[in-house]
C-alpha atoms as a PDB file:
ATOM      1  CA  UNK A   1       0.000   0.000   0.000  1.00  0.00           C
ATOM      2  CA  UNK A   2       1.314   3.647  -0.659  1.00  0.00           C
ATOM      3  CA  UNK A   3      -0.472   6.574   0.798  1.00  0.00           C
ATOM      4  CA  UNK A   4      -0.224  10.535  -0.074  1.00  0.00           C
ATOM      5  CA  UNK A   5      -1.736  13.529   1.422  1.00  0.00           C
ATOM      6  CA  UNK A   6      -5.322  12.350  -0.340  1.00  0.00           C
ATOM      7  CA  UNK A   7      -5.049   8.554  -1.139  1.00  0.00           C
ATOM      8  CA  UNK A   8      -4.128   5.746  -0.814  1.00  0.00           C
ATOM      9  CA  UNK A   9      -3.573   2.834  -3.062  1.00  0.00           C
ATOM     10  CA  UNK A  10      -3.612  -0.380  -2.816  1.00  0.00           C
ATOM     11  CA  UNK A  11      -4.024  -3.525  -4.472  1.00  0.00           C
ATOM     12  CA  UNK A  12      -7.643  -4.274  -6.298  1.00  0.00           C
ATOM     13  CA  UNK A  13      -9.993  -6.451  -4.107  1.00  0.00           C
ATOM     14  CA  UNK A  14     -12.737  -8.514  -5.538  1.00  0.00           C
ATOM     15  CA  UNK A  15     -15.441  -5.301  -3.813  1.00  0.00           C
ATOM     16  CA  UNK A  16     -13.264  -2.924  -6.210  1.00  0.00           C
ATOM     17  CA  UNK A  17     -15.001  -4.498  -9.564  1.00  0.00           C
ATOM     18  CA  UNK A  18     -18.229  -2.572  -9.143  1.00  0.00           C
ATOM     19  CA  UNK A  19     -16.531   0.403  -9.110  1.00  0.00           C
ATOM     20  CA  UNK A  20     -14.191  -0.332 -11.623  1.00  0.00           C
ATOM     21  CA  UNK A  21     -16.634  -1.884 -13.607  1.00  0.00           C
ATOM     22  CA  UNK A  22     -18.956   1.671 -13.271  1.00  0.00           C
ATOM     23  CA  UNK A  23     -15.727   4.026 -14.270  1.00  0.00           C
ATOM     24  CA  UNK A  24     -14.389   1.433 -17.416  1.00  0.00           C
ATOM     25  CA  UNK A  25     -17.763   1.776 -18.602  1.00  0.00           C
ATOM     26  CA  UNK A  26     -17.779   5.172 -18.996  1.00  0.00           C
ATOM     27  CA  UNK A  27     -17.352   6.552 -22.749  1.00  0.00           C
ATOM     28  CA  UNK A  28     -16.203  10.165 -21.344  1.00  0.00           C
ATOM     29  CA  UNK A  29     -13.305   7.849 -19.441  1.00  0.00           C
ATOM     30  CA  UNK A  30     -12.656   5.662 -22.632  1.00  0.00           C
ATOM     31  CA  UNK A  31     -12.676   8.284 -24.757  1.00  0.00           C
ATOM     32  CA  UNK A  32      -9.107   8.475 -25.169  1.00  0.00           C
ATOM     33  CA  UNK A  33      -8.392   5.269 -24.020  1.00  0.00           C
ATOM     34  CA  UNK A  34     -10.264   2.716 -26.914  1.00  0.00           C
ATOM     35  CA  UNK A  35     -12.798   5.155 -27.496  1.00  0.00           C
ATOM     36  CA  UNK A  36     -15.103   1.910 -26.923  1.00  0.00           C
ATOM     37  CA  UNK A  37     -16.940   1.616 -23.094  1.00  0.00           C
ATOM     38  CA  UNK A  38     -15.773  -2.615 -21.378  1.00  0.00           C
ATOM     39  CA  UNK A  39     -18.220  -4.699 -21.108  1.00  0.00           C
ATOM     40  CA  UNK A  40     -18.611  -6.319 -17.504  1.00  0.00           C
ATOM     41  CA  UNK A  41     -16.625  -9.520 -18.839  1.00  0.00           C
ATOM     42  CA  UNK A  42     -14.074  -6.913 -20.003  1.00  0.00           C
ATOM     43  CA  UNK A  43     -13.600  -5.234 -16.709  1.00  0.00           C
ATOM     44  CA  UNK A  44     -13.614  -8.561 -14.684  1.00  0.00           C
ATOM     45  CA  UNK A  45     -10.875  -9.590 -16.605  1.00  0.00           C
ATOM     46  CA  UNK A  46      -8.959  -6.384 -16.394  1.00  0.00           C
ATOM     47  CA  UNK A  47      -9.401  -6.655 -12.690  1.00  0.00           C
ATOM     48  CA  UNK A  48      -7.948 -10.308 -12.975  1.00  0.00           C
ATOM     49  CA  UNK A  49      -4.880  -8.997 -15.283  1.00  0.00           C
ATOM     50  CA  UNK A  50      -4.532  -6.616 -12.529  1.00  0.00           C
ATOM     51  CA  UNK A  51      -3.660  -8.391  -9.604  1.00  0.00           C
ATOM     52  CA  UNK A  52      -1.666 -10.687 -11.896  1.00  0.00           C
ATOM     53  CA  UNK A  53       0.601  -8.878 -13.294  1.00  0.00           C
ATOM     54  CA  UNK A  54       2.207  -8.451  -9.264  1.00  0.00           C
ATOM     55  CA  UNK A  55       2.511 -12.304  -9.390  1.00  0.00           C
ATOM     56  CA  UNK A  56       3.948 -12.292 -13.038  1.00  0.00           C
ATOM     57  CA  UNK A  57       6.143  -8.680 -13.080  1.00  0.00           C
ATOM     58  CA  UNK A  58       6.896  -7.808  -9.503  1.00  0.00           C
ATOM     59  CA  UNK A  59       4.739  -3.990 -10.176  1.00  0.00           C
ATOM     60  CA  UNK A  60       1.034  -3.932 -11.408  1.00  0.00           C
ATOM     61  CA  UNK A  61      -1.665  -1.733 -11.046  1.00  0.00           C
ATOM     62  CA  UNK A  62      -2.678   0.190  -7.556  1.00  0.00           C
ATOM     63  CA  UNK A  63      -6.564   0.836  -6.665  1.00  0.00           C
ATOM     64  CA  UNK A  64      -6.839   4.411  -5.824  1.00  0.00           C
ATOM     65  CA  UNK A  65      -9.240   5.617  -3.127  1.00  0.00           C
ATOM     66  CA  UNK A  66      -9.537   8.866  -1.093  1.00  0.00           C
ATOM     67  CA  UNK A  67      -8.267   8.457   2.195  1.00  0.00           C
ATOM     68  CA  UNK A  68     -11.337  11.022   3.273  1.00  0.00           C
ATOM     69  CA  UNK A  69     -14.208   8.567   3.394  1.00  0.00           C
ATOM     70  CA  UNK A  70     -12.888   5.758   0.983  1.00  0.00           C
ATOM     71  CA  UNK A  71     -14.079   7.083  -2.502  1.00  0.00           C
ATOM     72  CA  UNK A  72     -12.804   5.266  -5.781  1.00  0.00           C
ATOM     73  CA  UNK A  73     -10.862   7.360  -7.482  1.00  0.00           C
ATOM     74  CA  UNK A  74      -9.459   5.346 -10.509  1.00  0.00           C
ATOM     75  CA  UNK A  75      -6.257   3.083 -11.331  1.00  0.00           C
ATOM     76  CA  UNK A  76      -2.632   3.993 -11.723  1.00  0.00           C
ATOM     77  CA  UNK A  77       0.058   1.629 -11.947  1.00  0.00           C
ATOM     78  CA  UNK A  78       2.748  -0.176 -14.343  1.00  0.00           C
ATOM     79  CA  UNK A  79       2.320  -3.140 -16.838  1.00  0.00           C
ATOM     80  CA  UNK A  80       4.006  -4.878 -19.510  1.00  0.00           C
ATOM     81  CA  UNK A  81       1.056  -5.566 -21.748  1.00  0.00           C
ATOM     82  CA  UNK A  82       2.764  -6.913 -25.151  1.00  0.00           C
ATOM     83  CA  UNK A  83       1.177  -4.007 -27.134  1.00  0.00           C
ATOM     84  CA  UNK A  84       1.584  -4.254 -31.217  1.00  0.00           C
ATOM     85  CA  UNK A  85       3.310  -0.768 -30.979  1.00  0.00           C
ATOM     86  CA  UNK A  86       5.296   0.251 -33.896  1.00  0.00           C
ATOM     87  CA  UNK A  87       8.174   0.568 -33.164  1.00  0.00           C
ATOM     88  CA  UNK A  88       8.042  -1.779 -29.918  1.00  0.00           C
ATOM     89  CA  UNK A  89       7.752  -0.495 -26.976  1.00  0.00           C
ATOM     90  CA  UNK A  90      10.259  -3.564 -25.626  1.00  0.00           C
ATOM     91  CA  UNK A  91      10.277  -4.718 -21.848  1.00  0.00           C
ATOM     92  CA  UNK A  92       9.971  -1.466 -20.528  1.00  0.00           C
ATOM     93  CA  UNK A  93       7.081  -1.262 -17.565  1.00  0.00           C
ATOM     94  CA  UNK A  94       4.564   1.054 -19.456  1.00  0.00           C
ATOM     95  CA  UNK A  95       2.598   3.556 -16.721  1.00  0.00           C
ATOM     96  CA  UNK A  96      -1.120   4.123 -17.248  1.00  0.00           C
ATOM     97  CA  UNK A  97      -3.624   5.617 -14.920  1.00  0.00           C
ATOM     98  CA  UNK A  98      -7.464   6.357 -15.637  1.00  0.00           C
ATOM     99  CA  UNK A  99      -9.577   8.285 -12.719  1.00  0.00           C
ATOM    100  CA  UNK A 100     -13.716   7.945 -12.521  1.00  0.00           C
ATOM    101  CA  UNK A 101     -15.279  10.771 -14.545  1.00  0.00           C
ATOM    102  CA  UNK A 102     -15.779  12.379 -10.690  1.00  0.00           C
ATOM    103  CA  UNK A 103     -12.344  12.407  -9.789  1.00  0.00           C
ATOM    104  CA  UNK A 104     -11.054  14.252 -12.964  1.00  0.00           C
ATOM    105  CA  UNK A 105      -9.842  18.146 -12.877  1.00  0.00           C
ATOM    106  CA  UNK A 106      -8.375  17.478  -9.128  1.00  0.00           C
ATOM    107  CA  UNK A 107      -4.655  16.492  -9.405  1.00  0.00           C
ATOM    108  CA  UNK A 108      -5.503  13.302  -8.543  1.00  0.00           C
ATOM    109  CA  UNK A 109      -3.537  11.363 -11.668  1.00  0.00           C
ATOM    110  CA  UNK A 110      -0.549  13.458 -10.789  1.00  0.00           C
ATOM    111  CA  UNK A 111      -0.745  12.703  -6.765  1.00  0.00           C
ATOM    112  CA  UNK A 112      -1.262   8.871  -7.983  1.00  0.00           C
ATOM    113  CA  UNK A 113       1.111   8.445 -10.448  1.00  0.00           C
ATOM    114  CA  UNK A 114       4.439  10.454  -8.339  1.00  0.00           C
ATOM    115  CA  UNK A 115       3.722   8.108  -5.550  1.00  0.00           C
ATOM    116  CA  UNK A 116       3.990   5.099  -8.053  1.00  0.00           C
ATOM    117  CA  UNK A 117       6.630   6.959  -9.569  1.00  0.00           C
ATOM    118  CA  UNK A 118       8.528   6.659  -6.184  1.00  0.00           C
ATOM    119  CA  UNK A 119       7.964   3.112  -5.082  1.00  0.00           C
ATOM    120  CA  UNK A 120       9.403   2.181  -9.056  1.00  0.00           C
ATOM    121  CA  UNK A 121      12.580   4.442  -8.702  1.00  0.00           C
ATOM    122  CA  UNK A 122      13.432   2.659  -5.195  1.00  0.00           C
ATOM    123  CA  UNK A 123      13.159  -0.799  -7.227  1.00  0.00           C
ATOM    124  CA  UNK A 124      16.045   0.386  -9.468  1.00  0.00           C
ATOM    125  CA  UNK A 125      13.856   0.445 -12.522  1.00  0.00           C
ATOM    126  CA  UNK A 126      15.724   2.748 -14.857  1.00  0.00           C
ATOM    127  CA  UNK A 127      13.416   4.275 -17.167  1.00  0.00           C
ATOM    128  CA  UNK A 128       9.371   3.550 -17.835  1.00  0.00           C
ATOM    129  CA  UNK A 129       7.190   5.026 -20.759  1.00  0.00           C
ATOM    130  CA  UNK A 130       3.836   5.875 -21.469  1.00  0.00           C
ATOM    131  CA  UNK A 131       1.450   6.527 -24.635  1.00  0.00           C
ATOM    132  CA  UNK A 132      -1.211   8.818 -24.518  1.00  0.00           C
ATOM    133  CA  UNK A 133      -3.393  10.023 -27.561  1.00  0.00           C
ATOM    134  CA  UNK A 134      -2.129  13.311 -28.812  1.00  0.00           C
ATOM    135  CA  UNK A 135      -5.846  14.374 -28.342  1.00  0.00           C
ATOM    136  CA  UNK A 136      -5.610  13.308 -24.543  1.00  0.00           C
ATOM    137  CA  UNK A 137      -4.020  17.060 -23.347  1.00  0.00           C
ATOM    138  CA  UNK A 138      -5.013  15.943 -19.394  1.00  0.00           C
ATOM    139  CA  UNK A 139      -2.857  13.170 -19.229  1.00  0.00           C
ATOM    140  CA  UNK A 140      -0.453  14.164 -21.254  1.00  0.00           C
ATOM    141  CA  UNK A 141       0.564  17.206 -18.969  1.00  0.00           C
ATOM    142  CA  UNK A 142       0.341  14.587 -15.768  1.00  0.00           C
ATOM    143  CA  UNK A 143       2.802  12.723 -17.714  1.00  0.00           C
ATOM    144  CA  UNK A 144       5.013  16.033 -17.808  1.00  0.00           C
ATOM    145  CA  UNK A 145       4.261  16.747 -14.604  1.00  0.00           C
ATOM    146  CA  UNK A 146       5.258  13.544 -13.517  1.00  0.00           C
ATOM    147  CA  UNK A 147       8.907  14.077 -15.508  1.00  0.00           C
ATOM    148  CA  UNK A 148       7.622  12.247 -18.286  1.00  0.00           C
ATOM    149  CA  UNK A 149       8.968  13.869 -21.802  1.00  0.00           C
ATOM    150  CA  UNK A 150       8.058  13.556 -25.427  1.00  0.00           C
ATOM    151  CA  UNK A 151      10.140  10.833 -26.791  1.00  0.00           C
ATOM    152  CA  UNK A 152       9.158   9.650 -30.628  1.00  0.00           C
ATOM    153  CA  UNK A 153       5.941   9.070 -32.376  1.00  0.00           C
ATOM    154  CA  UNK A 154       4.589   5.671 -32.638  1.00  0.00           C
ATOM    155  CA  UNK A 155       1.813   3.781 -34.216  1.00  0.00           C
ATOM    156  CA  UNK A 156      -0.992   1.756 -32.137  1.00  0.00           C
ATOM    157  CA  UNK A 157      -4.124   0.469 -33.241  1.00  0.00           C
ATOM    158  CA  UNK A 158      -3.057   2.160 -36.494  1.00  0.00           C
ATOM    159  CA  UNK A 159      -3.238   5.489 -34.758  1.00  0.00           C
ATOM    160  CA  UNK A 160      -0.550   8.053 -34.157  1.00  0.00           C
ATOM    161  CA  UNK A 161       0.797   7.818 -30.708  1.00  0.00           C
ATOM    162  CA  UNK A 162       2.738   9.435 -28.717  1.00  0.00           C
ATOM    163  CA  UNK A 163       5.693   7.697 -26.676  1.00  0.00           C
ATOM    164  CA  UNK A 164       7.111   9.284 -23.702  1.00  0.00           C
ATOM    165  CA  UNK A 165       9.416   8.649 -21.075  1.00  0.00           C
ATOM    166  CA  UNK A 166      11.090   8.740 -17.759  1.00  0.00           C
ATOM    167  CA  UNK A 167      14.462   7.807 -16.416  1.00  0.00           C
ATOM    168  CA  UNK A 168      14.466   7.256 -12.655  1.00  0.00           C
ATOM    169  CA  UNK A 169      15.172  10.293 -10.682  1.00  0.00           C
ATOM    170  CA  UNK A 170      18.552   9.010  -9.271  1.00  0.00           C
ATOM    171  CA  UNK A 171      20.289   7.589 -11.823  1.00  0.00           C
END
């Protein structure tokens, strides 16, 4: 578990899913995401891919609730998900983070994703990426925020994408 001044994350539990379920089927959330809302099948599994890729990879994904009265905020967190990314992306852990429609506009992401940010750079991981849609202005100033900086132009799902990335803060 990590905490900040607002939240706390932890690992998903089974009563996470109807939350998660609620915010993944969102289409203002997807939007920028796959443009398409999950289905609940969809979301199950992404909860299940969740808590395995901390058996699998060692780092995963983080549940992120308010520490003022519990509230569901979204996921942030670090994956490996074999993504058909031209050029490839490689073994790099890639960071993501998606917040419930009510949680955007509040500096959530950013509070999430340092925090992560931290417990990776005490691992020793060197360097992590992200892609974000270049339409997706919100998360791509967290990324910057976060130290995250513009580092080539890739393809995904046939769609320009933009690659960034972070070396860890000590190196």
């Amino acid at each position: 578990m990590i905490e900040t001044e607002r939240l706390r994350l932890s690992l998903h539990q089974m009563t996470d899913f109807p939350d998660l379920r609620a915010m993944w089927s969102d289409p203002d959330v997807v939007r920028h995401i796959s443009g398409v809302p999950s289905s609940e099948q969809e979301s199950w599994f992404r909860l299940l891919r969740y808590r395995g890729l901390w058996d699998l990879l060692g780092y995963g994904y983080w549940c992120v609730r308010t520490k003022a009265g519990g509230r569901y905020v979204g996921d942030v967190g670090f994956a490996d998900l074999k993504r058909e990314v031209e050029p490839p992306l490689g073994a790099v852990p890639e960071a993501g983070w998606v917040l419930a429609r009510g949680a955007h506009g509040q500096g959530f992401a950013t509070e999430a994703l340092q925090a992560a940010l931290v417990w990776m750079d005490r691992r020793g991981v060197d360097r992590t990426v992200c892609i974000i849609a270049p339409t997706n202005e919100a998360s791509r100033r967290v990324a910057e925020k976060c130290g995250y900086a513009l580092k080539d132009n890739v393809s995904f799902r046939g769609e320009k994408t933009l690659l960034l990335q972070r070396e860890r803060e000590d190196r």
